[in-house]
N, C-alpha and C. Protein backbone atom coordinates (compact mmCIF):
# COMPACT_ATOMS: atom_id res chain seq x y z
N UNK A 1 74.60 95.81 108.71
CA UNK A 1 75.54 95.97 109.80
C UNK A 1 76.91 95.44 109.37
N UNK A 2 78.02 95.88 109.85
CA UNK A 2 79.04 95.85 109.06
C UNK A 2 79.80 94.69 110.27
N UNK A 3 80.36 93.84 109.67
CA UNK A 3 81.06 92.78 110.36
C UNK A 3 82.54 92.97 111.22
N UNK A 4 82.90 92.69 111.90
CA UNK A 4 83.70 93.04 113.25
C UNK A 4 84.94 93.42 112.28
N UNK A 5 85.42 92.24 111.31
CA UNK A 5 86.87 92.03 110.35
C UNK A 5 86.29 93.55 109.55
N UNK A 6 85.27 93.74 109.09
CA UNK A 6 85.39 95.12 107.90
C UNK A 6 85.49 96.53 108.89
N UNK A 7 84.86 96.46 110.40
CA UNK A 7 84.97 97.50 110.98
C UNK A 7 86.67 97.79 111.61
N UNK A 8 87.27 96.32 111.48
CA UNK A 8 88.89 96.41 111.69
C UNK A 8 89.45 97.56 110.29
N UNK A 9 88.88 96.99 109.50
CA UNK A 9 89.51 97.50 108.00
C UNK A 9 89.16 99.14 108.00
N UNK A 10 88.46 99.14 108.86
CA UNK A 10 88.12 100.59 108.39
C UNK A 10 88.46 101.66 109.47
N UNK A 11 88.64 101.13 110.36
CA UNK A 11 89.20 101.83 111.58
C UNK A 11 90.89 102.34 111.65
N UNK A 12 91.70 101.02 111.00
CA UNK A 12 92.84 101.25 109.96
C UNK A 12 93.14 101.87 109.25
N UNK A 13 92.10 101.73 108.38
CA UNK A 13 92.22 103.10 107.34
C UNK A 13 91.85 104.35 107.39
N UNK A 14 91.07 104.34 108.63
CA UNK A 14 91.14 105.55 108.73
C UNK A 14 92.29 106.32 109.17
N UNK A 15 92.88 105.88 109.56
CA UNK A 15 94.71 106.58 109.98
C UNK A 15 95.67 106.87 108.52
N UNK A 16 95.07 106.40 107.60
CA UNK A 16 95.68 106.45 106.42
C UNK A 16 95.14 107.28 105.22
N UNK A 17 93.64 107.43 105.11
CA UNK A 17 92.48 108.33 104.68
C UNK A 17 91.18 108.48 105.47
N UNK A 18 90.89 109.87 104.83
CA UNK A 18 89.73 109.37 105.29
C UNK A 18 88.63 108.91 105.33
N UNK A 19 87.67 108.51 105.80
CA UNK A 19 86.18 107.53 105.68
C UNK A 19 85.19 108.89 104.70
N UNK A 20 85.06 107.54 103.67
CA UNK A 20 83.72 108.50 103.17
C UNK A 20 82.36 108.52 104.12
N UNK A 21 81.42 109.19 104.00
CA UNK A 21 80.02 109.32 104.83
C UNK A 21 79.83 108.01 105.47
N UNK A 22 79.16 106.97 104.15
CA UNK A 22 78.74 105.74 104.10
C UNK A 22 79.67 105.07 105.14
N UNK A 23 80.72 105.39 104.84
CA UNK A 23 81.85 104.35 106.13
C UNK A 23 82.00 104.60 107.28
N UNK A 24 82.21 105.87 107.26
CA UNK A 24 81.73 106.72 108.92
C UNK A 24 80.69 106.24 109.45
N UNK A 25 79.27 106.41 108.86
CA UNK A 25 78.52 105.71 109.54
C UNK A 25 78.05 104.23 109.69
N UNK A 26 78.89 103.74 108.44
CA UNK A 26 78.76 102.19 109.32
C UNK A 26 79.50 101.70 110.19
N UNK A 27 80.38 102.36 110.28
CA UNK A 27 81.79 102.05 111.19
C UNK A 27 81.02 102.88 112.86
N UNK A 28 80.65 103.97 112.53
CA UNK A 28 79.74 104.49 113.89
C UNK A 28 78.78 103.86 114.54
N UNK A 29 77.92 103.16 113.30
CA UNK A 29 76.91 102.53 114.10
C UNK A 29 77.45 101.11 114.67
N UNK A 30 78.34 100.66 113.77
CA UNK A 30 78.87 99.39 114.27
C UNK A 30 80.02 99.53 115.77
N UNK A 31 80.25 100.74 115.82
CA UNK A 31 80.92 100.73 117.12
C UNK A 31 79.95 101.08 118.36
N UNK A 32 78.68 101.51 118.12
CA UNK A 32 77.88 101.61 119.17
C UNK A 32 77.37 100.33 120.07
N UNK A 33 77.52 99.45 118.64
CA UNK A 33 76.73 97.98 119.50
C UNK A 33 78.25 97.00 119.78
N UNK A 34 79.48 97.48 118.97
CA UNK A 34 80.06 96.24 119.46
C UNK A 34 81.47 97.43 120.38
N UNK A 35 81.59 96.53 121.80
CA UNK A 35 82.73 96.53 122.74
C UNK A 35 83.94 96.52 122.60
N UNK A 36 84.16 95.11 121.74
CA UNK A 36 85.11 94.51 121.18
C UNK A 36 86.14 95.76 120.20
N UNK A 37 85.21 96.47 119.03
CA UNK A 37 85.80 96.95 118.22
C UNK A 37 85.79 98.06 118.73
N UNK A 38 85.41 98.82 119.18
CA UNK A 38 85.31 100.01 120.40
C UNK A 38 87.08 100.07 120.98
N UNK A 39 86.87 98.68 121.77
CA UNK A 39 88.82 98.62 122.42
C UNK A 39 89.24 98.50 121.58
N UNK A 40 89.54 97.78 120.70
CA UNK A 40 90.50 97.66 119.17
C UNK A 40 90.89 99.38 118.52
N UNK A 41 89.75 99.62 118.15
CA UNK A 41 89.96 101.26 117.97
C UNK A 41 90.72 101.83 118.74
N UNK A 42 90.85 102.09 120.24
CA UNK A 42 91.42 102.69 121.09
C UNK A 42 92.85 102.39 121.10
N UNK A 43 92.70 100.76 121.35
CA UNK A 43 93.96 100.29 121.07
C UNK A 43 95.16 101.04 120.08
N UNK A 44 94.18 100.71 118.48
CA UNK A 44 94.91 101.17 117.71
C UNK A 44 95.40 102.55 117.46
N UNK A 45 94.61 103.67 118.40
CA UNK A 45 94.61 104.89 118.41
C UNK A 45 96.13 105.23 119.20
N UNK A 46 96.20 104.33 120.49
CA UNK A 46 97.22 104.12 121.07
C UNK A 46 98.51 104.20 120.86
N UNK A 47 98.56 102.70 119.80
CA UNK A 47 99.70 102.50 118.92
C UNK A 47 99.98 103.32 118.42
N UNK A 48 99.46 104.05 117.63
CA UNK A 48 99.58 105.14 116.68
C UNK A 48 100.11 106.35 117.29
N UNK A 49 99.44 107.12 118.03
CA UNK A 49 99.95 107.51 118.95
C UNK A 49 101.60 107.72 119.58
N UNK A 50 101.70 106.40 120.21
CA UNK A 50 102.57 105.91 120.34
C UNK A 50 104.22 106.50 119.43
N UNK A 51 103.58 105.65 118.43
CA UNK A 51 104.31 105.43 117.02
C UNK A 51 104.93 106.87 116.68
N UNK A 52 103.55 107.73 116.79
CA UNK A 52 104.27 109.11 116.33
C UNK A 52 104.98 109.73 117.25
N UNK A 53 105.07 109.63 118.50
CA UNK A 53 105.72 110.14 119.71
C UNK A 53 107.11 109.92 119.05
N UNK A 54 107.28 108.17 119.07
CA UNK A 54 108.77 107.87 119.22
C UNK A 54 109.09 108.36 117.98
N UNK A 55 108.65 108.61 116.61
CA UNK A 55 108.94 109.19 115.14
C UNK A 55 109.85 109.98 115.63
N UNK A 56 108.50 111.28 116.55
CA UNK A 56 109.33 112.59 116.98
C UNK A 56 110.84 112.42 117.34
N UNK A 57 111.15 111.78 118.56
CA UNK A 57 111.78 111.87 119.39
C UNK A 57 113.21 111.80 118.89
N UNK A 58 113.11 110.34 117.96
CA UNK A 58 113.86 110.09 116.62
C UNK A 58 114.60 110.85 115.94
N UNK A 59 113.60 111.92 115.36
CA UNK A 59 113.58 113.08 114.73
C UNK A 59 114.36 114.32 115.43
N UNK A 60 113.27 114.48 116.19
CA UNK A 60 113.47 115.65 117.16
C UNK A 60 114.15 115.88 118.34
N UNK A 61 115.05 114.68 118.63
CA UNK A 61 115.25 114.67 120.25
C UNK A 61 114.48 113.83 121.45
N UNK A 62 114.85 113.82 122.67
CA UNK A 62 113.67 113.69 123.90
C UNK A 62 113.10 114.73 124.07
N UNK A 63 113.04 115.68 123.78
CA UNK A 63 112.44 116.67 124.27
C UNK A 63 112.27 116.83 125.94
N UNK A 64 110.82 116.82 126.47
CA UNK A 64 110.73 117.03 127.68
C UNK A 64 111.65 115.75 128.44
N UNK A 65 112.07 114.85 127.81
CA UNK A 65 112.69 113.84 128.84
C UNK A 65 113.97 113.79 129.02
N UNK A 66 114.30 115.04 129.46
CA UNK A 66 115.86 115.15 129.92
C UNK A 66 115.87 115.19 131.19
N UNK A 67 116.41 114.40 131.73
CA UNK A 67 116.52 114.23 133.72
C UNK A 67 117.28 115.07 134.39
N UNK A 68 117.48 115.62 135.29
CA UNK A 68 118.51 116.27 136.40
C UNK A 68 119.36 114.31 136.38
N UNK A 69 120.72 114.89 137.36
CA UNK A 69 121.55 113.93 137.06
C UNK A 69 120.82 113.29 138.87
N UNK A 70 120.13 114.05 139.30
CA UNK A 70 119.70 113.21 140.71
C UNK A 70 118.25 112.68 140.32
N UNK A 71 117.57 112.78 139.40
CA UNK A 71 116.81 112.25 138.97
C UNK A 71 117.12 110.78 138.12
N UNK A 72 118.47 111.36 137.19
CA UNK A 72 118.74 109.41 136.78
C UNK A 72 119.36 108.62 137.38
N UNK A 73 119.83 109.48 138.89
CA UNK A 73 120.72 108.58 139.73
C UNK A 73 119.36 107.82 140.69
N UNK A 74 118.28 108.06 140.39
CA UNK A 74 117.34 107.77 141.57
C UNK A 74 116.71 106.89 141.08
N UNK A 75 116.28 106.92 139.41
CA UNK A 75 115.93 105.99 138.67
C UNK A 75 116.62 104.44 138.61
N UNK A 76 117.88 105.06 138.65
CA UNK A 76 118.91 103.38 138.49
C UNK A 76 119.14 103.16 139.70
N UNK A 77 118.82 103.93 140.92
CA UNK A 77 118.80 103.11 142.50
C UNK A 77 117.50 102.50 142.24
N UNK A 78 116.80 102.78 141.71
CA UNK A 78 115.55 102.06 142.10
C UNK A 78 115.16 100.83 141.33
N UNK A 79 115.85 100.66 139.65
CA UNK A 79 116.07 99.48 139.20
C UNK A 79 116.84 98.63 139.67
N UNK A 80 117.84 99.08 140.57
CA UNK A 80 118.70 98.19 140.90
C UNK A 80 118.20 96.90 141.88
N UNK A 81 117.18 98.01 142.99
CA UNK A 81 116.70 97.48 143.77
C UNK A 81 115.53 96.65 143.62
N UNK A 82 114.88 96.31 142.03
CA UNK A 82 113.80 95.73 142.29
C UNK A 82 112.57 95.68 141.91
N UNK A 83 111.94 95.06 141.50
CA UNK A 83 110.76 95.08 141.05
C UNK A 83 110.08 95.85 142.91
N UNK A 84 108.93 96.32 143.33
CA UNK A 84 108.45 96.84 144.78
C UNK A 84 108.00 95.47 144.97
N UNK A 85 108.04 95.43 146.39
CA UNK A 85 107.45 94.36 147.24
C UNK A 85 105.58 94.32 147.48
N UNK A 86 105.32 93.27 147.30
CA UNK A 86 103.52 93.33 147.85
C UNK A 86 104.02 93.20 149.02
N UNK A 87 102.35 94.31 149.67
CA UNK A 87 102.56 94.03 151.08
C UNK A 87 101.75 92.43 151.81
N UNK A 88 102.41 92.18 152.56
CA UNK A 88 102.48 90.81 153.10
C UNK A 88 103.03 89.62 152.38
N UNK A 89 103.43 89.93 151.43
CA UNK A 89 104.28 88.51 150.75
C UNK A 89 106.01 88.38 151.54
């Protein structure tokens, strides 16, 4: 069974190459029993994710995130005003 730190290492690398057989499935079986590295994975899937979005955007523009001008006027009324209130505080 492959230890929590080597299933980090390999979950990593897999974004970078890919897993031979042997690693796939120790990295598979080791994510069946552990939770922990399960969220870590996701996590890191996230980031990554993430990461390549803003690359794009960088790159490419905002793309879909161009506002109407009553859309960014509604946005900065609404920072202005505040984190929202809980109700009853």
């Amino acid at each position: 069974m492959l230890a929590c730190k080597e299933a980090a290492r390999l979950i990593s690398t897999s974004y970078h190459r890919p897993l031979n057989l042997g690693e796939r499935v120790a990295l598979r079986a080791h994510l069946m029993m552990c939770k922990a590295c399960t969220n870590f994975k996701e996590q890191v899937r996230l980031l990554h994710d993430a990461a390549r979005r803003w690359n794009a955007m960088q790159t490419e523009g905002p793309g879909d995130l161009h506002l109407s001008d009553d859309a960014r006027r509604e946005i900065k009324d609404a920072l202005a005003d505040g984190p929202p209130h809980k109700k009853g505080s």
